[in-house]
PDB file of N, CA and C in Angstrom:
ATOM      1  N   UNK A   1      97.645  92.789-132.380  1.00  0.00           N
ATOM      2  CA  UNK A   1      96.356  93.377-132.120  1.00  0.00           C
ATOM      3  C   UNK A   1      95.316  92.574-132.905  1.00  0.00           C
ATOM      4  N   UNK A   2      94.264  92.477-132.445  1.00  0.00           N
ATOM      5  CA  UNK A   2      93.010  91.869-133.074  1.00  0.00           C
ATOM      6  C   UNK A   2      92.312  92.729-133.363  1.00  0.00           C
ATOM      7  N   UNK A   3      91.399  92.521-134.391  1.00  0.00           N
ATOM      8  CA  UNK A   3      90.140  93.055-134.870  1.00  0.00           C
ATOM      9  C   UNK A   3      88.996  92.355-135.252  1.00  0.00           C
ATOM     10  N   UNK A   4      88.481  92.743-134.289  1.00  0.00           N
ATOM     11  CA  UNK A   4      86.725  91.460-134.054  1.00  0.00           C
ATOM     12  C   UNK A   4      85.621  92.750-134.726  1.00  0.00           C
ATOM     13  N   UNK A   5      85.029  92.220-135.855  1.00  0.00           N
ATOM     14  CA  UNK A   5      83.835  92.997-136.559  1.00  0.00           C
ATOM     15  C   UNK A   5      82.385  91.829-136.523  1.00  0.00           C
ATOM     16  N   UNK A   6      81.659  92.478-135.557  1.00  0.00           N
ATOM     17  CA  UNK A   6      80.227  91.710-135.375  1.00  0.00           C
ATOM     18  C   UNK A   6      79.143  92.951-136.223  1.00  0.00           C
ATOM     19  N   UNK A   7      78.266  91.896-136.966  1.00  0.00           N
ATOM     20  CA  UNK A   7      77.260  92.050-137.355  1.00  0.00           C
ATOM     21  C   UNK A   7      75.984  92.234-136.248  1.00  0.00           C
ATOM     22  N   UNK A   8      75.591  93.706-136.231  1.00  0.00           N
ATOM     23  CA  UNK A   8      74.569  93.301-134.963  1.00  0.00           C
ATOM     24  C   UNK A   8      73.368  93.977-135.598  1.00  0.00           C
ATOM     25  N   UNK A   9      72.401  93.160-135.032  1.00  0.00           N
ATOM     26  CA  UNK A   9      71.116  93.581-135.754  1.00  0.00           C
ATOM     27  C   UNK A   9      70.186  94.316-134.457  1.00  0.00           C
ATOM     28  N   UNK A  10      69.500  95.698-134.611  1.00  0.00           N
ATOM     29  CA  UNK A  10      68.721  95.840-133.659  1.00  0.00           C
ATOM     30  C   UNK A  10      69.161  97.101-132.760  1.00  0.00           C
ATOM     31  N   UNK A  11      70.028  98.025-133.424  1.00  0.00           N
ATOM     32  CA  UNK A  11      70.306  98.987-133.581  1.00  0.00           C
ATOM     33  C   UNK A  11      70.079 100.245-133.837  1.00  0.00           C
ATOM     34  N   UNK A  12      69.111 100.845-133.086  1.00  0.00           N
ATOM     35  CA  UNK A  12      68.356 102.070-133.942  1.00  0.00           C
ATOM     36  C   UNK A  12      68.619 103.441-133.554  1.00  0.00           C
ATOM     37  N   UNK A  13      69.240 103.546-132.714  1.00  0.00           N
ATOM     38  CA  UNK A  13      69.883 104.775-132.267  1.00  0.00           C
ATOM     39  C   UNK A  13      71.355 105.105-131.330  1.00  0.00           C
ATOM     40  N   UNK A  14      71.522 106.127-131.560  1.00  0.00           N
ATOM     41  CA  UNK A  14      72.675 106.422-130.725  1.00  0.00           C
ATOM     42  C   UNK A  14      72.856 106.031-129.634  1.00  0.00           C
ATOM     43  N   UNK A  15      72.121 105.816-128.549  1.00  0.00           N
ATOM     44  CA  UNK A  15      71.732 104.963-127.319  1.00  0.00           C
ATOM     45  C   UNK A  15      71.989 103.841-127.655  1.00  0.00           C
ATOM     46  N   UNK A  16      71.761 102.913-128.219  1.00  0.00           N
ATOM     47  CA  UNK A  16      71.581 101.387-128.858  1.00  0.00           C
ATOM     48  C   UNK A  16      73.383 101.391-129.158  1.00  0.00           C
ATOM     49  N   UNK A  17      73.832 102.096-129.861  1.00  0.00           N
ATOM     50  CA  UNK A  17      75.671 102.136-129.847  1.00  0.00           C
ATOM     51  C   UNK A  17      76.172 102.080-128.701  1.00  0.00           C
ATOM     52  N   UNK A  18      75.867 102.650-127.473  1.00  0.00           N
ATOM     53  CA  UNK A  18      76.371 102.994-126.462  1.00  0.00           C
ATOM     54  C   UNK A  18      75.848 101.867-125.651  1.00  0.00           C
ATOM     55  N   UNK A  19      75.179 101.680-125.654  1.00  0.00           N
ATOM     56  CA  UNK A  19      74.832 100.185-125.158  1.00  0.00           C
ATOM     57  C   UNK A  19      75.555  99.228-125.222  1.00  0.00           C
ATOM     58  N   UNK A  20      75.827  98.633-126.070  1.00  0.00           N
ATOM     59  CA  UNK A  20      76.321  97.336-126.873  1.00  0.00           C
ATOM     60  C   UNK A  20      77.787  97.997-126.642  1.00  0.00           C
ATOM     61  N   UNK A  21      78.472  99.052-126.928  1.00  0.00           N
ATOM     62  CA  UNK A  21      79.867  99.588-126.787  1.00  0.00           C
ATOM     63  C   UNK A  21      79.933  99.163-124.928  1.00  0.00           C
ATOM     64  N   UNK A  22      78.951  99.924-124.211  1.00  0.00           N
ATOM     65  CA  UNK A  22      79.297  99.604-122.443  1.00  0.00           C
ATOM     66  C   UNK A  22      78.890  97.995-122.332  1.00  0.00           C
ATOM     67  N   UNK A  23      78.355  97.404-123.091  1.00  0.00           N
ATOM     68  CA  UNK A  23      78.309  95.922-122.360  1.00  0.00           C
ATOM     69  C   UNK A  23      79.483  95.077-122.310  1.00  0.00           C
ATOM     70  N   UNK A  24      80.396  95.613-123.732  1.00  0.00           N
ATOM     71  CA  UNK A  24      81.210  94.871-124.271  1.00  0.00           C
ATOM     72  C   UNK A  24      82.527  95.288-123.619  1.00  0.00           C
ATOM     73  N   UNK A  25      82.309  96.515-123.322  1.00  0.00           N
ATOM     74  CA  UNK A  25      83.820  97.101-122.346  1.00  0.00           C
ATOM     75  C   UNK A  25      83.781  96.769-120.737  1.00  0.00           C
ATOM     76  N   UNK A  26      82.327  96.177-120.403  1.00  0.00           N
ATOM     77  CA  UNK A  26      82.043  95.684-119.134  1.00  0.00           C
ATOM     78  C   UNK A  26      82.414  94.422-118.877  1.00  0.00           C
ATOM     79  N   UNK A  27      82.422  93.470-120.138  1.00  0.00           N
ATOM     80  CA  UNK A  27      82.596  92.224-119.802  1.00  0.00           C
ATOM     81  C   UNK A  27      84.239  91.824-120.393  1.00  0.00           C
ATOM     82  N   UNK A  28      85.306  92.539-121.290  1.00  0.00           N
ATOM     83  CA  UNK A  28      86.367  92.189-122.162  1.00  0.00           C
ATOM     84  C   UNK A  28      87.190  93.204-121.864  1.00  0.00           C
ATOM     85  N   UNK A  29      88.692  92.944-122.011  1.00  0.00           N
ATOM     86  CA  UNK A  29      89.765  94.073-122.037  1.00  0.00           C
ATOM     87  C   UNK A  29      89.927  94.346-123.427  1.00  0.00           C
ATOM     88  N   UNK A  30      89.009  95.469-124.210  1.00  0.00           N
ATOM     89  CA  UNK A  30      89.560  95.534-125.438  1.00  0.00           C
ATOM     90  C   UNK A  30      90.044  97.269-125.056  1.00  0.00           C
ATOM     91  N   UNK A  31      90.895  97.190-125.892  1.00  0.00           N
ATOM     92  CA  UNK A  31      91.365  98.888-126.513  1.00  0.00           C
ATOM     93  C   UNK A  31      90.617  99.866-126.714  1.00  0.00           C
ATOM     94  N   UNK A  32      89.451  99.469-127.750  1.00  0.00           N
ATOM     95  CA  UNK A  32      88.635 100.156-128.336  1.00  0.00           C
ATOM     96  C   UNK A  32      87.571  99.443-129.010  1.00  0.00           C
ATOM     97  N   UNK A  33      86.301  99.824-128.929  1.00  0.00           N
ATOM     98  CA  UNK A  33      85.148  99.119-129.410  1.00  0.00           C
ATOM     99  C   UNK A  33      84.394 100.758-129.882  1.00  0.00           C
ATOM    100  N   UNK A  34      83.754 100.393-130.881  1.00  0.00           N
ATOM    101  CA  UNK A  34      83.083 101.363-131.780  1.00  0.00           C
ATOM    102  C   UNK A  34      81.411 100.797-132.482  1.00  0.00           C
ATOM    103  N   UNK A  35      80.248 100.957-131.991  1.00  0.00           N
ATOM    104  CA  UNK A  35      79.345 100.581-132.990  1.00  0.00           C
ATOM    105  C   UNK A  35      78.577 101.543-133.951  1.00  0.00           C
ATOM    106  N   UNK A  36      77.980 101.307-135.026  1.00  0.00           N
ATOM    107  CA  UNK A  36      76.862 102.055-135.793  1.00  0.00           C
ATOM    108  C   UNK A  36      75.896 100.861-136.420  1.00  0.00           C
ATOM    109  N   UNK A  37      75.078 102.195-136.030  1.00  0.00           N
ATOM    110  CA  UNK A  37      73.575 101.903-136.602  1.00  0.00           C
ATOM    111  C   UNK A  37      73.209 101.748-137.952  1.00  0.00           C
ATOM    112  N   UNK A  38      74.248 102.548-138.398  1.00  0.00           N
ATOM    113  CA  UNK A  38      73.939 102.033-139.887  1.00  0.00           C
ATOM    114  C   UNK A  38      74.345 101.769-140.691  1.00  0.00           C
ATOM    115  N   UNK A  39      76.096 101.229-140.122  1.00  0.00           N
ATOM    116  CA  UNK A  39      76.149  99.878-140.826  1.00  0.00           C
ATOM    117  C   UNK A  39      75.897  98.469-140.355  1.00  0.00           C
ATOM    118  N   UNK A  40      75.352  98.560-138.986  1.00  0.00           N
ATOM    119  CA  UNK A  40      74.663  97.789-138.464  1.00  0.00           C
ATOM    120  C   UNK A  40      75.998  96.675-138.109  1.00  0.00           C
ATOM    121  N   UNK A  41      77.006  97.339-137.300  1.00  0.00           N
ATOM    122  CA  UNK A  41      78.199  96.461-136.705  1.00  0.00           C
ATOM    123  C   UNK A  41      78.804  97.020-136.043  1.00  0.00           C
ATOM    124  N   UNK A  42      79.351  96.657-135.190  1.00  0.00           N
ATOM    125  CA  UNK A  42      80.457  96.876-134.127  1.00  0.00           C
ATOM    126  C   UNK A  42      81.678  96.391-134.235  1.00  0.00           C
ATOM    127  N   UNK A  43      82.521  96.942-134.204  1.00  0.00           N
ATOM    128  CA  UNK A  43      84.213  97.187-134.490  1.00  0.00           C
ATOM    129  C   UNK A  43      85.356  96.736-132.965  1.00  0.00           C
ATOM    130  N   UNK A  44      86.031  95.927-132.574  1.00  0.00           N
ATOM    131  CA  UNK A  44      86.170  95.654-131.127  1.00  0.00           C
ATOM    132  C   UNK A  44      87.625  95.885-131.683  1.00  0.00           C
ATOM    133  N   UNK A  45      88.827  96.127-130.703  1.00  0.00           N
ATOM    134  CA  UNK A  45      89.942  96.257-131.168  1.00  0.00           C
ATOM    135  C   UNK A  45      90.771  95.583-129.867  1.00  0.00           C
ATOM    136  N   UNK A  46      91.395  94.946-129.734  1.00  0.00           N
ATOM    137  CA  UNK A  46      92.031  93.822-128.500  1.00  0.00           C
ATOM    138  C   UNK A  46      93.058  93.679-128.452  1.00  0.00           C
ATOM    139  N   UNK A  47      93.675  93.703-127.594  1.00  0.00           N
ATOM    140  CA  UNK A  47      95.442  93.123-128.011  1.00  0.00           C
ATOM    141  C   UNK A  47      95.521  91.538-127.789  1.00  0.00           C
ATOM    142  N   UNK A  48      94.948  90.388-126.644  1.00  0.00           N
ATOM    143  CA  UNK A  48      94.570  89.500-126.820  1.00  0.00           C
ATOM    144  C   UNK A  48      92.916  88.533-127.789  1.00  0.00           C
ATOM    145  N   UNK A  49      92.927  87.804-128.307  1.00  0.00           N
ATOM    146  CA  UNK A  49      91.653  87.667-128.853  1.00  0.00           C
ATOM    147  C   UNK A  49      90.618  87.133-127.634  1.00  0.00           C
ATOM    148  N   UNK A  50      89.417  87.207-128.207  1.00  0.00           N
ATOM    149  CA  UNK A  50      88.135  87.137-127.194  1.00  0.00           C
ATOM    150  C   UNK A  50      87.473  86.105-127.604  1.00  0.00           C
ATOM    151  N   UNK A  51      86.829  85.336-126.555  1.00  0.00           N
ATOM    152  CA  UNK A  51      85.921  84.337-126.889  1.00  0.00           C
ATOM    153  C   UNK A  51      84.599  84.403-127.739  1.00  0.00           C
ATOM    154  N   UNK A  52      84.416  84.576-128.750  1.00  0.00           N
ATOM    155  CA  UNK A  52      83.835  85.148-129.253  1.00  0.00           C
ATOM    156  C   UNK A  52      82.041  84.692-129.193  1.00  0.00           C
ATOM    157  N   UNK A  53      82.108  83.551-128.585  1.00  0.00           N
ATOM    158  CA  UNK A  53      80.958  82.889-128.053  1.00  0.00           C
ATOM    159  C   UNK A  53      79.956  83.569-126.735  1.00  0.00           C
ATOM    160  N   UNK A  54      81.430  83.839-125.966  1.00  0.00           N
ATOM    161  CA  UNK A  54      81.007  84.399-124.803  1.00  0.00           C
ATOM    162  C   UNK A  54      80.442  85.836-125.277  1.00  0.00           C
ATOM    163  N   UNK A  55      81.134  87.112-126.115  1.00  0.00           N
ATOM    164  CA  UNK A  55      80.957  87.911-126.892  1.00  0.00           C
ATOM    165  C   UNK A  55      79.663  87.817-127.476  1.00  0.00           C
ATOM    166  N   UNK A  56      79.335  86.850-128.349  1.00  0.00           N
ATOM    167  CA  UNK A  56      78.062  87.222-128.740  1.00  0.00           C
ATOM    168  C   UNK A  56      77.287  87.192-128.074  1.00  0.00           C
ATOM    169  N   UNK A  57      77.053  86.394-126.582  1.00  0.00           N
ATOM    170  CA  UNK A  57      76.870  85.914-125.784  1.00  0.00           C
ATOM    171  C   UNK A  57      75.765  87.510-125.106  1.00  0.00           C
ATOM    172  N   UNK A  58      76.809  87.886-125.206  1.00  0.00           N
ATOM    173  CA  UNK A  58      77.085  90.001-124.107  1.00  0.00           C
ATOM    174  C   UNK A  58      76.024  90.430-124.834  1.00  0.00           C
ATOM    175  N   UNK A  59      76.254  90.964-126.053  1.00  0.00           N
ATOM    176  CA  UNK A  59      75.672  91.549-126.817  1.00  0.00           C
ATOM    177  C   UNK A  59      73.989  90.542-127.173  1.00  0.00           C
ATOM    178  N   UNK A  60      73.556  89.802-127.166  1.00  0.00           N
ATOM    179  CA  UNK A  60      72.456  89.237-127.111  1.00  0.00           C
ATOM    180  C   UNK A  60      72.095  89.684-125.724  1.00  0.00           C
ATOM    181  N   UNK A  61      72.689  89.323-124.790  1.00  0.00           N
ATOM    182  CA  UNK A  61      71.699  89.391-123.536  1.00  0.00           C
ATOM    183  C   UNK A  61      71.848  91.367-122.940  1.00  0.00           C
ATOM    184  N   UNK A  62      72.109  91.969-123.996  1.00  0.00           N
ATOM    185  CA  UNK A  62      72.184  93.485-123.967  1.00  0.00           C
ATOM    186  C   UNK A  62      70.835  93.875-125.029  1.00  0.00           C
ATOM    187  N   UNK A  63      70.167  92.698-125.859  1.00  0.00           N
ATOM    188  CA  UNK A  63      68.892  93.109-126.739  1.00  0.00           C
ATOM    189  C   UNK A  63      69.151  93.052-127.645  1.00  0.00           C
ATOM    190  N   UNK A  64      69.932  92.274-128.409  1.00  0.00           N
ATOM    191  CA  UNK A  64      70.667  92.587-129.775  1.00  0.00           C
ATOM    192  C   UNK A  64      71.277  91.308-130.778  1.00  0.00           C
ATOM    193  N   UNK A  65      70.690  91.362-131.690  1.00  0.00           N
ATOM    194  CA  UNK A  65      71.299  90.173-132.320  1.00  0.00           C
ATOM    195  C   UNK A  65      72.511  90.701-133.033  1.00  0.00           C
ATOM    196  N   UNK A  66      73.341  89.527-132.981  1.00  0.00           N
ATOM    197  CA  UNK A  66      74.716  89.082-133.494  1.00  0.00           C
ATOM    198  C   UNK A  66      74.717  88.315-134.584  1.00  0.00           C
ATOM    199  N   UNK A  67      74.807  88.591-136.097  1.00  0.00           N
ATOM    200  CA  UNK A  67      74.310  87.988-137.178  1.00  0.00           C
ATOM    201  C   UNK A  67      75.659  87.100-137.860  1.00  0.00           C
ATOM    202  N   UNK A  68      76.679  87.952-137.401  1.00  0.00           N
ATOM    203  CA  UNK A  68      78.149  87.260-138.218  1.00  0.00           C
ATOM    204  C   UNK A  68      79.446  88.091-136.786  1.00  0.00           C
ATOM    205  N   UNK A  69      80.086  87.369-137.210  1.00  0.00           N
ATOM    206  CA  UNK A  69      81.529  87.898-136.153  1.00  0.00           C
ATOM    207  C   UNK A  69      82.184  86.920-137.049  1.00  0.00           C
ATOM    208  N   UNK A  70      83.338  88.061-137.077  1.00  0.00           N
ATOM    209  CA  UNK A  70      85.051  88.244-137.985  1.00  0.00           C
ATOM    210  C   UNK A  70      86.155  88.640-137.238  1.00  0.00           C
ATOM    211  N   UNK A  71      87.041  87.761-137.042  1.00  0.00           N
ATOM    212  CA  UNK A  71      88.312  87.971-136.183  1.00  0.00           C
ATOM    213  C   UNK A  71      89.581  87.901-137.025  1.00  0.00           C
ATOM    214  N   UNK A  72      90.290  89.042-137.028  1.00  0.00           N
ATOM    215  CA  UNK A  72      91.360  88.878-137.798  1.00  0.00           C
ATOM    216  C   UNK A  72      92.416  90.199-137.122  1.00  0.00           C
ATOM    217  N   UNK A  73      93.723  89.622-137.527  1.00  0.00           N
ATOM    218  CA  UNK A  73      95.059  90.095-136.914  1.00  0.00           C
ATOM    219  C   UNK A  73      95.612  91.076-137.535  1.00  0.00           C
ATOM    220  N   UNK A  74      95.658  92.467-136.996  1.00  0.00           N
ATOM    221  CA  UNK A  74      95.863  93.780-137.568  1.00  0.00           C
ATOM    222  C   UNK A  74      96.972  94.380-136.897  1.00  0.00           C
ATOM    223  N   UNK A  75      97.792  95.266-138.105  1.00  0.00           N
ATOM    224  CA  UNK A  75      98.899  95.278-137.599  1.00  0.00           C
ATOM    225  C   UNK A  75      98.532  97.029-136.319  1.00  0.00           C
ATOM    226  N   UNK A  76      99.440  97.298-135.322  1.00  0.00           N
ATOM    227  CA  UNK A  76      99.245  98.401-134.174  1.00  0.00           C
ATOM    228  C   UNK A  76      99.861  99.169-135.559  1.00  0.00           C
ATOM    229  N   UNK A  77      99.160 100.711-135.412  1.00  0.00           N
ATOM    230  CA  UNK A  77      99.688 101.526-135.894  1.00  0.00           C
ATOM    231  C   UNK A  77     100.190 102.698-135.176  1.00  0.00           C
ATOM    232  N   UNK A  78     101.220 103.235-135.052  1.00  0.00           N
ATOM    233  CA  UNK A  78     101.545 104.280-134.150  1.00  0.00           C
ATOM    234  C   UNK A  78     102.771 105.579-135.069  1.00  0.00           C
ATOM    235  N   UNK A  79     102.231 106.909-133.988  1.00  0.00           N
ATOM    236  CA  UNK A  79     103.287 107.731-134.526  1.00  0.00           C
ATOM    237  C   UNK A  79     104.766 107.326-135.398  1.00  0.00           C
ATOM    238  N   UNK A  80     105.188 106.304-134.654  1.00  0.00           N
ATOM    239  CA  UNK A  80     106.349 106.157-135.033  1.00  0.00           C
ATOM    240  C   UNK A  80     106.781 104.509-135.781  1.00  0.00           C
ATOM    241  N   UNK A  81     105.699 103.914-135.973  1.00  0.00           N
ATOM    242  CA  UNK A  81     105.457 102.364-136.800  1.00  0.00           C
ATOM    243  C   UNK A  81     105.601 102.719-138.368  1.00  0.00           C
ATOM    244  N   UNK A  82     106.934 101.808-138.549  1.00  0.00           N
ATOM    245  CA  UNK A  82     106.875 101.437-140.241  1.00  0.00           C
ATOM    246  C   UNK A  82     105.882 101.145-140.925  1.00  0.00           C
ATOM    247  N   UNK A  83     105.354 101.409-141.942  1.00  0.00           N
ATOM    248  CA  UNK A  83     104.261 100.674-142.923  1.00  0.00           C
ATOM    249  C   UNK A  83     104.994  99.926-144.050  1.00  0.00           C
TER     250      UNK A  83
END
């Protein structure tokens, strides 16, 4: 599983989450994507990784700047997964 954390700037309401969450589930097969306003980032969760170019790509042409993006390999956690 991947975990892509973008810095997005331009965020001011609950609408503005939902935005940037439907652009990003419109254009990528992720699992789960999550944003806030105030920590001012969005959380993407993938089982393959994403172009992350194209990605910032989404989210700019949705009104929104993309200040930093972080991709890193997280382990699936489930009912029944060892830790």
């Amino acid at each position: 599983m991947i975990k892509i954390t973008l810095q997005v700037d331009g965020m001011m309401c609950g609408m503005c989450e939902a935005h940037v969450n439907d652009a990003i589930r419109r254009e990528f097969p992720v699992g789960k994507v999550s944003s806030s306003r105030k920590k001012g980032e969005t959380v993407i969760l993938a089982e393959e990784p994403l172009d992350l170019e194209r990605l910032k790509g989404t989210v700019e042409a949705a009104g929104y700047q993309v200040l930093s993006a972080r991709e890193e390999t997280c382990e699936k956690r489930g009912l029944f997964s060892r830790r």
